[in-house]
Protein backbone atom coordinates (compact mmCIF):
# COMPACT_ATOMS: atom_id res chain seq x y z
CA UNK A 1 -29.51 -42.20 -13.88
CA UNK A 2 -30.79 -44.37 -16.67
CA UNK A 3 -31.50 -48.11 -17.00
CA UNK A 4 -31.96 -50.41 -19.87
CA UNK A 5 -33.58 -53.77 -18.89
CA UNK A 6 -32.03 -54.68 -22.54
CA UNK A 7 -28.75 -54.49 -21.70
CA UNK A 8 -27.98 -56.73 -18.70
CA UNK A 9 -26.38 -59.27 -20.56
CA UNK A 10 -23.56 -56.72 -21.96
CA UNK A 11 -23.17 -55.27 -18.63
CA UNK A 12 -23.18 -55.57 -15.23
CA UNK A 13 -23.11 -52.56 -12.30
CA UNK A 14 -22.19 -53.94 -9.17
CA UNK A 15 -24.99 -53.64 -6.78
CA UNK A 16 -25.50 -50.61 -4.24
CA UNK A 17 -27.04 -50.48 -0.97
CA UNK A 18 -27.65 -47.24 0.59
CA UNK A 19 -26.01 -47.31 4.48
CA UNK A 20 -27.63 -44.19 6.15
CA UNK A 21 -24.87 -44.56 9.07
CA UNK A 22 -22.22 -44.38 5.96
CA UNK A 23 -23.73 -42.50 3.72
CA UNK A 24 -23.36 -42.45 -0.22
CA UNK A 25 -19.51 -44.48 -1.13
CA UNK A 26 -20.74 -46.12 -4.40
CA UNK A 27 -18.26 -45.31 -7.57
CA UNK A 28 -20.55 -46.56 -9.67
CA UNK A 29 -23.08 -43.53 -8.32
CA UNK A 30 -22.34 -40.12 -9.56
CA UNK A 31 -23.57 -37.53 -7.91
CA UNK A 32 -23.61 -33.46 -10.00
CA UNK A 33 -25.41 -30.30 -8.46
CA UNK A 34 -28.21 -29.46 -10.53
CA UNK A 35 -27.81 -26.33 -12.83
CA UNK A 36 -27.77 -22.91 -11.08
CA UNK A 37 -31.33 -21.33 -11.66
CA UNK A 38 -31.62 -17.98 -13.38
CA UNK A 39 -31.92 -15.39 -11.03
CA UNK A 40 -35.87 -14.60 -10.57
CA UNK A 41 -37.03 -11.60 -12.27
CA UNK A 42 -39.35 -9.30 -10.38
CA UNK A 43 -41.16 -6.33 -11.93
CA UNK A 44 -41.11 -3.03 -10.52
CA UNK A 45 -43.96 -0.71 -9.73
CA UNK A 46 -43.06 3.11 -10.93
CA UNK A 47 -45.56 5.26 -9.17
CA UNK A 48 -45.98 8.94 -10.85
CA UNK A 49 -47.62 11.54 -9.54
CA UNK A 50 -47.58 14.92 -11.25
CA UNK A 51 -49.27 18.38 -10.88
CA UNK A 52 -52.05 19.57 -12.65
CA UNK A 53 -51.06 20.75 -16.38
CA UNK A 54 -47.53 18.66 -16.33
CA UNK A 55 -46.33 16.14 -17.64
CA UNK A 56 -45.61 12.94 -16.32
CA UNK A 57 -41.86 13.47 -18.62
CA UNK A 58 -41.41 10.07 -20.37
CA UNK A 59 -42.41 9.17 -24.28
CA UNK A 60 -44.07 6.02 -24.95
CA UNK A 61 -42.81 3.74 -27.64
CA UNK A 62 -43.91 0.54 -29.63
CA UNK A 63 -42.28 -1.47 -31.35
CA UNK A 64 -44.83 -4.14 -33.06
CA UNK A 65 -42.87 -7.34 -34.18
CA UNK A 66 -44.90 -10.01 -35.17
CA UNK A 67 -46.37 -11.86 -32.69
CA UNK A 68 -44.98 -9.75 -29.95
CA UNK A 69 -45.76 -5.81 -29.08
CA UNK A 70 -43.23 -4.33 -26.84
CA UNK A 71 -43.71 -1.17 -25.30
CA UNK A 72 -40.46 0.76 -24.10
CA UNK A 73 -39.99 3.77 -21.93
CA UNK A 74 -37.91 6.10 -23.88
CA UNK A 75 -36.48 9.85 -23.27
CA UNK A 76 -37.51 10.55 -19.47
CA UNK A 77 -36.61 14.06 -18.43
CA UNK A 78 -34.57 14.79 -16.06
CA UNK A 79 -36.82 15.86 -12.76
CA UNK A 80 -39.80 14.70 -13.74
CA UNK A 81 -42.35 12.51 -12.30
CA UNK A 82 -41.03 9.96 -14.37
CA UNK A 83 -37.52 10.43 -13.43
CA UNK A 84 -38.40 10.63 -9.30
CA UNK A 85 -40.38 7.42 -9.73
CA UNK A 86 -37.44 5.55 -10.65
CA UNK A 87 -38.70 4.94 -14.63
CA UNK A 88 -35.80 4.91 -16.75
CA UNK A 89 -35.14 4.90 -20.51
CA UNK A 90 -35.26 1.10 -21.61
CA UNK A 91 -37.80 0.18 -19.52
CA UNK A 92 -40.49 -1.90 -20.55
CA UNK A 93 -43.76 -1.73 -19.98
CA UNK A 94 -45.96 -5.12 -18.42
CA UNK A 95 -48.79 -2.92 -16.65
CA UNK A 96 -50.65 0.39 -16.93
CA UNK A 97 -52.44 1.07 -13.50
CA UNK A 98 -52.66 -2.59 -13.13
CA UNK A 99 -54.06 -3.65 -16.40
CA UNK A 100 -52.08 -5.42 -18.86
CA UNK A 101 -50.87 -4.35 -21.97
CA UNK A 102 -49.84 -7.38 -23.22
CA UNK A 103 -51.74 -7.46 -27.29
CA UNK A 104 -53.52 -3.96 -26.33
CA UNK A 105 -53.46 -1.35 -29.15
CA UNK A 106 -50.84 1.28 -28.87
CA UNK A 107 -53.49 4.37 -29.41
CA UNK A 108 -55.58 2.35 -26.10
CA UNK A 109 -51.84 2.36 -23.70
CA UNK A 110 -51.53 6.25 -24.89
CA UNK A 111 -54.97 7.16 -24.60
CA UNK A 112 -55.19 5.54 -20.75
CA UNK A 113 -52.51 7.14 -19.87
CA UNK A 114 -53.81 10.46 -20.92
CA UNK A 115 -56.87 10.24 -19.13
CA UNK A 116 -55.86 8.12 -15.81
CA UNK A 117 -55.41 12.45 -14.25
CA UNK A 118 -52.24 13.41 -11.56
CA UNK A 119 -51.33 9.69 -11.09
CA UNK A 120 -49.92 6.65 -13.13
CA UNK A 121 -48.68 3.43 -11.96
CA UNK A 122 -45.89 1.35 -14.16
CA UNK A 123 -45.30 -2.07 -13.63
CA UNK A 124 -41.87 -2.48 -16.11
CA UNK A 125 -38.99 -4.83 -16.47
CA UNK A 126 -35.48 -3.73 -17.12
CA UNK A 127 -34.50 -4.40 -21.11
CA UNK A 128 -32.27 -6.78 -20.01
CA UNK A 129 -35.00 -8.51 -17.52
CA UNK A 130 -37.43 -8.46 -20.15
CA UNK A 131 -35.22 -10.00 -22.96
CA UNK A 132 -33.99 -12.65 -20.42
CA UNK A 133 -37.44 -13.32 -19.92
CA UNK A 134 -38.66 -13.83 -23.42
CA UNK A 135 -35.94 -15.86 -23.88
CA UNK A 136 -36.67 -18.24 -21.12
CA UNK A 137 -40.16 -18.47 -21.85
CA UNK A 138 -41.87 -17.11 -19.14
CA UNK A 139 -44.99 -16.27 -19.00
CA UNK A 140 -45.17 -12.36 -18.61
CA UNK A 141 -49.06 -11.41 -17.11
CA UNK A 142 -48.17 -14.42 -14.73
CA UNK A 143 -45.18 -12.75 -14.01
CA UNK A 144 -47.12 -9.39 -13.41
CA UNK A 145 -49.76 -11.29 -11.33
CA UNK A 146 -47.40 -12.92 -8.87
CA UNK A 147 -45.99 -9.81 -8.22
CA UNK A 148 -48.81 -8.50 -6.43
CA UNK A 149 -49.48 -11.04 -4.26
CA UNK A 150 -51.82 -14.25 -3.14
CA UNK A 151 -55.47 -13.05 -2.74
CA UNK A 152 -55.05 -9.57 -4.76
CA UNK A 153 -58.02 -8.44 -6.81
CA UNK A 154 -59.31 -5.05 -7.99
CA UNK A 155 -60.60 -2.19 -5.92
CA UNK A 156 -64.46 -1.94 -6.95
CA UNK A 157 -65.26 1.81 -7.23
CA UNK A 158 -69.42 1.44 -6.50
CA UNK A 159 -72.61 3.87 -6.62
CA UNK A 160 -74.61 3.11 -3.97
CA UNK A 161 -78.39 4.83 -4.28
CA UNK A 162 -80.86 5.16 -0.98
CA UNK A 163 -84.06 3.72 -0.86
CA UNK A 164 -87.17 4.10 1.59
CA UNK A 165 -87.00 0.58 2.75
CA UNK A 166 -83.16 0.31 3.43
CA UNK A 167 -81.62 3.58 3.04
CA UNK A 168 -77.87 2.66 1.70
CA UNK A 169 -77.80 -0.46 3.26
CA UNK A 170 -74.74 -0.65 4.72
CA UNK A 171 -73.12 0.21 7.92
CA UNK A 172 -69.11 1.42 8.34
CA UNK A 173 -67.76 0.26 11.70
CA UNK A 174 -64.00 1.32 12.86
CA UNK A 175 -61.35 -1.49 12.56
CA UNK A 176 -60.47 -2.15 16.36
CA UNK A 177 -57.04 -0.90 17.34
CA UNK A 178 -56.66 0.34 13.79
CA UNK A 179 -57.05 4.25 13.67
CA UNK A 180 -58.62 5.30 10.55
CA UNK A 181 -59.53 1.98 9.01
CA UNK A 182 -63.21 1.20 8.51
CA UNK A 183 -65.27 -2.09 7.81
CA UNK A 184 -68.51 -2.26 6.37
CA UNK A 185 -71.19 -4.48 7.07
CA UNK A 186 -74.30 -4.68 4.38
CA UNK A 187 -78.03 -5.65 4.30
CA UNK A 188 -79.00 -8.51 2.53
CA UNK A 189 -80.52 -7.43 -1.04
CA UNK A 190 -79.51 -3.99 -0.33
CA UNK A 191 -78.58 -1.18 -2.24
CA UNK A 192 -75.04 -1.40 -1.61
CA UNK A 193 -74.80 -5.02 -2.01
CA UNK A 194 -76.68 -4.51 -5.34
CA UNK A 195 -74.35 -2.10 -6.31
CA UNK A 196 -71.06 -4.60 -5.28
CA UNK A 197 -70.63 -4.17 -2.04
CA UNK A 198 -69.83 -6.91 0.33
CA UNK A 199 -70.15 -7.68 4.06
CA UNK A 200 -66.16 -7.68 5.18
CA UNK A 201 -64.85 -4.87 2.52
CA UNK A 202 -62.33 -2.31 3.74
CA UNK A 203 -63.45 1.01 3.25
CA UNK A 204 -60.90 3.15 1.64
CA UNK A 205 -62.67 6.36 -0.01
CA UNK A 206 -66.19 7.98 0.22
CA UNK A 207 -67.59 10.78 -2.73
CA UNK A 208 -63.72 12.11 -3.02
CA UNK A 209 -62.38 11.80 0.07
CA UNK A 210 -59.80 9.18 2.06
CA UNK A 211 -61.23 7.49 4.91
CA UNK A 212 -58.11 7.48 6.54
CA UNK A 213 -58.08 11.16 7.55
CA UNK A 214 -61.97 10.99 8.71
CA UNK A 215 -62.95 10.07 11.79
CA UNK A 216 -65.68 7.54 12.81
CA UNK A 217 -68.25 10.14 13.87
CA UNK A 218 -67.39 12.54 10.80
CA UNK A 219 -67.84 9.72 8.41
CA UNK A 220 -70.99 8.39 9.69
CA UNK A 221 -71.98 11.96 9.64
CA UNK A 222 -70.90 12.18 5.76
CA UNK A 223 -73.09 8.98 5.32
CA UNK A 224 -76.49 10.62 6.17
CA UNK A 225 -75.84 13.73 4.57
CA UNK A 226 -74.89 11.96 1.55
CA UNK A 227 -78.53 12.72 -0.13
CA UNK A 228 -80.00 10.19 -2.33
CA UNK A 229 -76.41 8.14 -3.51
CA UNK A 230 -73.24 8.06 -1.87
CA UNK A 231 -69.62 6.82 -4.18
CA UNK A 232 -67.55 4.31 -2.34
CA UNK A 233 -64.45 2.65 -2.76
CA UNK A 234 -63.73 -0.58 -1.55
CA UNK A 235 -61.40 -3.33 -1.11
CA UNK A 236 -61.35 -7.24 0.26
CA UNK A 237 -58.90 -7.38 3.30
CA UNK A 238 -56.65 -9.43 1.17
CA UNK A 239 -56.15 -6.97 -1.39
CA UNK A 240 -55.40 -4.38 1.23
CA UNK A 241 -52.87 -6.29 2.34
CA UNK A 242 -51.47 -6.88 -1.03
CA UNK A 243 -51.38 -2.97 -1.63
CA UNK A 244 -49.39 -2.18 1.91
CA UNK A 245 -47.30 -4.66 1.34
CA UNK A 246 -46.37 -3.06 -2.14
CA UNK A 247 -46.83 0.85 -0.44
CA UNK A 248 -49.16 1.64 -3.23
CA UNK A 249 -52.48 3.67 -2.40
CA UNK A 250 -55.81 2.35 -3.22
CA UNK A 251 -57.20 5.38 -5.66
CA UNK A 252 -60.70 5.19 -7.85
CA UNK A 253 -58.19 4.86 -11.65
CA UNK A 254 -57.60 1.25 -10.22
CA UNK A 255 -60.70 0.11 -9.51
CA UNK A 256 -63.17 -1.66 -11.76
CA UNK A 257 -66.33 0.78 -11.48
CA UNK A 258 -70.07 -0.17 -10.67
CA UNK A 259 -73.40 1.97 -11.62
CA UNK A 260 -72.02 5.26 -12.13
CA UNK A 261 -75.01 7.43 -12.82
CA UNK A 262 -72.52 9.32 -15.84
CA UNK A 263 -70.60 8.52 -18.42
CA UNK A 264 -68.72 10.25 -21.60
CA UNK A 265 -69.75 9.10 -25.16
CA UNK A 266 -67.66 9.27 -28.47
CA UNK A 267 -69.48 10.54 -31.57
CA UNK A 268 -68.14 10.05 -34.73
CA UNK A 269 -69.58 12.35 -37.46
CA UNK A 270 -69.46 12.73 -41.38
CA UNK A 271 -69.33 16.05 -42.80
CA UNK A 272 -72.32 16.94 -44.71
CA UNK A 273 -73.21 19.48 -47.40
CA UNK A 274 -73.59 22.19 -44.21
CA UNK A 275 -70.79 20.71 -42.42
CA UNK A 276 -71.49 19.06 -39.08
CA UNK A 277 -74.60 21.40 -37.73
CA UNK A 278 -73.12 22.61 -34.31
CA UNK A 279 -71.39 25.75 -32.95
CA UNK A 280 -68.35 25.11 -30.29
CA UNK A 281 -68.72 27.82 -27.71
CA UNK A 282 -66.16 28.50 -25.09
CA UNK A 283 -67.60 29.94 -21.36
CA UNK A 284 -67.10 29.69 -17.79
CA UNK A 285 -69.86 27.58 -15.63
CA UNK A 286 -70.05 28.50 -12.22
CA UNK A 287 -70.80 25.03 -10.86
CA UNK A 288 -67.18 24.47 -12.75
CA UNK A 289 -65.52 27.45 -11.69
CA UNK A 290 -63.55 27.10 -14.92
CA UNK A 291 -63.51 27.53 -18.63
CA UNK A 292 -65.07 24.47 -20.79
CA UNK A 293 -65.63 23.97 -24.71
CA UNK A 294 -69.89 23.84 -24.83
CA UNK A 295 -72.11 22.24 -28.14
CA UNK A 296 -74.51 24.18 -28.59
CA UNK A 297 -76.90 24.78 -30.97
CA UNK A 298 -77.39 21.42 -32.90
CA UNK A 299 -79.69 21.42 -36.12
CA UNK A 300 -81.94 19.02 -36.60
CA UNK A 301 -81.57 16.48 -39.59
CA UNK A 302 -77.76 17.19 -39.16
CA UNK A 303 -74.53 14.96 -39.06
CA UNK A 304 -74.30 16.04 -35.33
CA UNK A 305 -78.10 15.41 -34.34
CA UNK A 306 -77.28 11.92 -35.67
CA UNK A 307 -74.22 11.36 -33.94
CA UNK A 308 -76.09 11.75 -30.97
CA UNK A 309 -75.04 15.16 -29.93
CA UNK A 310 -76.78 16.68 -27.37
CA UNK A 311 -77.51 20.25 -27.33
CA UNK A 312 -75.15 21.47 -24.05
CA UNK A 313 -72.73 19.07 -23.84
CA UNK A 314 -69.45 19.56 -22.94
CA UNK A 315 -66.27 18.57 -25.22
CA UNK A 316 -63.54 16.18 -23.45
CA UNK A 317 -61.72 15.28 -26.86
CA UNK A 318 -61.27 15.32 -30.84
CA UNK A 319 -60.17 12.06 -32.38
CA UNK A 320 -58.95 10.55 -29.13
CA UNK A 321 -56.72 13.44 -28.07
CA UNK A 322 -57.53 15.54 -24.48
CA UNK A 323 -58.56 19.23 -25.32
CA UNK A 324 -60.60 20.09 -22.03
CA UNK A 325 -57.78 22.81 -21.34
CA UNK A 326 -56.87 23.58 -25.23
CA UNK A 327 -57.49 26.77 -26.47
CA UNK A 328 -60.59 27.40 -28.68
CA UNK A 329 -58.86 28.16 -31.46
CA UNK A 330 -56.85 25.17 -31.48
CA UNK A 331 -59.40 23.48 -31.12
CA UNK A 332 -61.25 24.81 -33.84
CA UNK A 333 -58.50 24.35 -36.01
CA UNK A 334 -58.42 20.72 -34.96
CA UNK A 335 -61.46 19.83 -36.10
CA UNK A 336 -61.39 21.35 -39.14
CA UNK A 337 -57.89 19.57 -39.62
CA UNK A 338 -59.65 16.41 -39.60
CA UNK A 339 -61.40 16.57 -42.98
CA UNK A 340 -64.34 15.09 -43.77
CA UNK A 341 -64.51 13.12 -41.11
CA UNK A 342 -64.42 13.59 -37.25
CA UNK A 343 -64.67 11.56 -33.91
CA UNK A 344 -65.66 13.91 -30.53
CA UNK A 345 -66.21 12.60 -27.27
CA UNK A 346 -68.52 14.56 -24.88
CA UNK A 347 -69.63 14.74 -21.18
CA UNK A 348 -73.46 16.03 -20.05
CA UNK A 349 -72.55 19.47 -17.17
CA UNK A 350 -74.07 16.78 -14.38
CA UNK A 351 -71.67 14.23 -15.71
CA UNK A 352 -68.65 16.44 -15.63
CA UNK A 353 -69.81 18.02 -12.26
CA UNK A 354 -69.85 14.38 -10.68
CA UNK A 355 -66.74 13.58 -11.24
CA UNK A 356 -64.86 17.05 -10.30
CA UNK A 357 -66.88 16.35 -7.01
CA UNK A 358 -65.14 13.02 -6.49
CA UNK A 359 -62.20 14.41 -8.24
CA UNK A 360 -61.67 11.26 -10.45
CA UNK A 361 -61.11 11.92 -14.16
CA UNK A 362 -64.11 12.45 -16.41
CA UNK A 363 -62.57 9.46 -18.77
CA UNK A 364 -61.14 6.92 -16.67
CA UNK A 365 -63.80 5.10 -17.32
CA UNK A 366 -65.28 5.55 -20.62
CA UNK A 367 -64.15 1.90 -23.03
CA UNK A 368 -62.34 3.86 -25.67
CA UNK A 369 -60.32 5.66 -23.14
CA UNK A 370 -59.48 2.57 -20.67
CA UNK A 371 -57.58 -0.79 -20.42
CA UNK A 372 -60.56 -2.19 -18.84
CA UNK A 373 -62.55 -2.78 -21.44
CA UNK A 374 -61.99 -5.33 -24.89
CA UNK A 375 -61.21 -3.50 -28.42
CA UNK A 376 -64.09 -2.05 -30.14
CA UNK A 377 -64.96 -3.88 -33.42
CA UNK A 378 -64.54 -0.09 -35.40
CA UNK A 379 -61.32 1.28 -36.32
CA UNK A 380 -59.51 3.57 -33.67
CA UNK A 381 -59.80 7.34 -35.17
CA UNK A 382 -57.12 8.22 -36.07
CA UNK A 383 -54.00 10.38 -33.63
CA UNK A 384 -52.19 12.49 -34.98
CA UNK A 385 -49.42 12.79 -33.30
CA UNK A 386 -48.30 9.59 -33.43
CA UNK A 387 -46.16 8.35 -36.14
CA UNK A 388 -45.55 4.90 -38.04
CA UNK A 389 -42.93 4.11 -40.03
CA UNK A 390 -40.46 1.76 -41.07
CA UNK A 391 -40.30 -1.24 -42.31
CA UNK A 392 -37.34 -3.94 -41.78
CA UNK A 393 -36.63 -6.34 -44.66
CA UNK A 394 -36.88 -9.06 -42.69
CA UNK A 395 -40.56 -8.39 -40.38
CA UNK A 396 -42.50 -5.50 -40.32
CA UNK A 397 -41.73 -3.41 -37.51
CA UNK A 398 -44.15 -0.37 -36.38
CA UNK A 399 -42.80 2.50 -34.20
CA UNK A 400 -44.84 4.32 -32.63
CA UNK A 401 -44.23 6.62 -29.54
CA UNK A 402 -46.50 9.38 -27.57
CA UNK A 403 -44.93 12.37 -24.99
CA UNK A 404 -46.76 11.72 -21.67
């Protein structure tokens, strides 16, 4: 109801007073229900699993119209991963394993996907969700945030290395009444508080394996054999809670990651007058127990021996796409496909061999492979498979999709 002190003079309400015994009578007094709110939209986690050398049975699309960058869910096959998970076509993407891709570059979505190993998790909106969204305003990472609850915050995947004075520095205790939940309790300064840690976390997963199946004396047993560093994945209570309550597991691609002893590198190499100066050997390594794509034999004063190539390293991809379990000859032919120019990235043996051990991909943690981490200044190399095209008269629009 408005009032004008201007206007008394040119007329006059009679005056109200509010009975509570009577209620509201006044004529004058009009009471109308405020608007209906829109219905509240809630994302929905897809959670796809798939088996090793499938796909997860979707395609990725973008479309890039200026300011915004949708991503879409487009062709999922019928029996897939995808399709069990409940993605379907239209969808659009707000979350890739619980990182934003809200103003992310469409080769960093693909190339996180292609790396995150047998499981993915989709937060998406419905296109008519999404659109209603946008149109209202609303503010979509909030949106994402409040969908996972008060108190949520990332699993913290940490190396924890012995020392003489305090050994790990932590002790696991059993949760009481709780079979196969753990708590850990940590020494001041210690190595595992150094490496992140804290007094109170929830122990969910120790060098590969689930707590939950473990019992107390088998995992303290699995502590002291652990040798000089033991991998640990933790959570704060709340966040636990925040995962049950949405039936999602707590797994190492969700977790922000603390003194790993091994990481991949990307080299990026210009073709000189005797090419790049490496051979690409294909054999079997027994601490593997499976085929792998070995550098060997880098000259020195080359291209490669500038890069950074290291003689024995093992190849994980060319120009941003996975070729751990191409054939040689493709990827042979990649790589001389790419010209003049070409961008490898490569894993040490130890490197790759820590990671099979915790069975956690080999790149879910390298920057140019993850969400995690901000845009690098340089250009993406190029992919590619993926195409852009079209332009609208109107705005530019980019299309771009990937088969994942």
């Amino acid at each position: 109801m408005r009032t004008s002190t201007g206007c008394q003079d040119a007329m006059e309400f009679p005056r109200f007073i509010f009975n509570p015994k009577e209620g509201i009578d006044n004529p004058a007094l009009v009471i109308t229900d405020d608007p209906e709110p829109d219905p509240c939209v809630v994302p929905r986690l897809c959670q796809l699993k798939r088996l090793k050398d499938q796909n997860f049975g979707f395609r990725l699309r973008m479309d890039s119209i200026r300011p915004l960058r949708l991503y879409e869910i487009v062709d999922v096959r019928p029996w897939s991963p995808a399709e069990q998970s409940g993605l379907r076509d239209g969808d659009r993407v707000l979350e890739v394993n619980e990182e934003s891709v809200d103003s992310v570059d469409f080769s960093r979505v693909a190339r996180t996907i292609q790396a995150c190993g047998l499981h993915l998790f989709l937060l998406v909106l419905r296109r008519e969700e999404y659109e209603q969204a946008v149109c209202s305003g609303v503010d979509l990472q909030a949106l994402a945030k409040a969908s996972k609850g008060e108190g949520w915050s990332k699993p913290r995947l940490c190396h924890v290395i012995r020392d003489s004075d305090h050994s790990l520095g932590m002790t696991v205790l059993p949760v009481d009444g709780q079979k196969g939940r753990f708590i850990i309790s940590t020494v001041t300064d210690g190595p595992a508080e150094k490496a992140g840690v804290l007094t109170g976390d929830r122990l969910m997963w120790i060098n590969g394996v689930t707590v939950s199946t473990l019992p107390h004396t088998t995992l303290n047993r699995t502590l002291k054999r652990s040798g000089g560093s033991v991998t640990v994945l933790v959570v704060d209570s709340d966040t636990q809670y925040c995962y049950a309550r949405r039936k999602m597991p707590i797994l190492p691609i969700l977790a922000k990651s603390s003194g790993l002893p091994h990481t991949a590198k990307t080299i990026h190499m210009v073709k000189g007058p005797d090419g790049y100066g490496f051979l690409l050997r294909q054999e079997k390594l027994v601490s593997l127990q499976w085929i792998v794509h070995v550098l060997r034999e880098v000259d020195v004063g080359s291209p490669a021996e500038a890069a950074g190539m290291e003689d024995g390293d093992l190849l994980l991809a060319i120009n941003g796409e996975l070729v751990e379990t191409a054939l040689h000859e493709d990827i042979v032919k990649t790589v001389r496909l790419s010209g003049n120019e070409v961008t490898l990235t490569t894993i040490s043996i130890p490197g790759r061999e820590f990671y099979r051990e915790r069975d956690i991909p080999p790149l879910s943690f390298h920057e140019q492979f993850s969400l995690r981490c901000p845009e690098s200044r340089g250009e993406t190399p190029p992919i590619t498979q993926w195409d852009q095209a079209k332009k609208d008269s109107t705005h530019t629009v980019s299309h771009k999709t990937q088969e994942v």
